[in-house]
Protein backbone atom coordinates (compact mmCIF):
# COMPACT_ATOMS: atom_id res chain seq x y z
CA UNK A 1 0.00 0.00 0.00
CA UNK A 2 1.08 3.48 -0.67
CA UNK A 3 -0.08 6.23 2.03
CA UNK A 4 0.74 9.86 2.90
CA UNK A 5 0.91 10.48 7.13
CA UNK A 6 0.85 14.02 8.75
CA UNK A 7 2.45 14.06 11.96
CA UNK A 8 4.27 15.82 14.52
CA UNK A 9 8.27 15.61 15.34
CA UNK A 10 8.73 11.82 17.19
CA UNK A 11 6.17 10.52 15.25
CA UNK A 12 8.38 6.94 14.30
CA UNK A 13 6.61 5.88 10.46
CA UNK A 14 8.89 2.97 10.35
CA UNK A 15 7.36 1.77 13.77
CA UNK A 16 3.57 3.08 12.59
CA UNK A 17 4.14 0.63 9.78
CA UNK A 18 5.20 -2.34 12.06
CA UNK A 19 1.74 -2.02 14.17
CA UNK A 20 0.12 -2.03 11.02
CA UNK A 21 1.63 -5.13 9.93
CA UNK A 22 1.35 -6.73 13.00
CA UNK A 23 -2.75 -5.00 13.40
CA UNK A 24 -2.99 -7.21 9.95
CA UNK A 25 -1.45 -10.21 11.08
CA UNK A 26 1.32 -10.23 8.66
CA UNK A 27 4.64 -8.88 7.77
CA UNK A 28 5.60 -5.92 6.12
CA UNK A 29 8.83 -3.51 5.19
CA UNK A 30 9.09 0.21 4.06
CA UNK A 31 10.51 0.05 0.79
CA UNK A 32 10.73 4.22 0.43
CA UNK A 33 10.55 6.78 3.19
CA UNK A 34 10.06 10.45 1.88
CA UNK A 35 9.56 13.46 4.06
CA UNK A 36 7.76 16.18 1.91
CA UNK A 37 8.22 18.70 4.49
CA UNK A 38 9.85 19.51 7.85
CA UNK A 39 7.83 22.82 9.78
CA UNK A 40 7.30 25.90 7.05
CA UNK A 41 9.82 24.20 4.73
CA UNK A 42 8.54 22.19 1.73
CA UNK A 43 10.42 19.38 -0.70
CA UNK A 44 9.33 21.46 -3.85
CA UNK A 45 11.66 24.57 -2.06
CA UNK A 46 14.27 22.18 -1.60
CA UNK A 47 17.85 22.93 -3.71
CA UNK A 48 19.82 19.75 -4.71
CA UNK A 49 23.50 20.06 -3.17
CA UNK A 50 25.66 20.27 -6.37
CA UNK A 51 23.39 23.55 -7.00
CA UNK A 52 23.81 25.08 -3.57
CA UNK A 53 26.00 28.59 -3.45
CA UNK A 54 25.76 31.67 -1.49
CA UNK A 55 21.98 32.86 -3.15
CA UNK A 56 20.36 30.47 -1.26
CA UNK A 57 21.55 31.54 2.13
CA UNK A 58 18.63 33.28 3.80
CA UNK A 59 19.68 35.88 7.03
CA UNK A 60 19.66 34.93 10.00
CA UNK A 61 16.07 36.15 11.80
CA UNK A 62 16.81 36.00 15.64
CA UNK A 63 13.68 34.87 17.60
CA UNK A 64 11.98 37.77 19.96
């Protein structure tokens, strides 16, 4: 099965995947893992690594 899961930080998918195995009464494994986003930030803002150089460093905003 293929499913999309919205959760907050310590959420474990790899272990939300075991109960749901186990729920079923069978055995199961996570064949990809992708996290689409991570707080404000989204995959679709993401730069690939060999493309990174100083225009996508953002300044720093110190928290009040």
């Amino acid at each position: 099965i293929k499913f999309y899961v919205r959760c907050s930080t310590g959420t474990y998918i790899r272990k939300l995947a075991m109960d749901i195995a186990e729920r079923l009464n069978c055995v199961g494994y996570i064949s990809e893992i992708t996290r689409l986003s991570v707080g404000p930030y989204r995959i679709e803002e993401a730069v690939e690594l060999n493309k990174i150089d100083e225009s996508c460093i953002l300044p720093w905003k110190e928290s009040a």
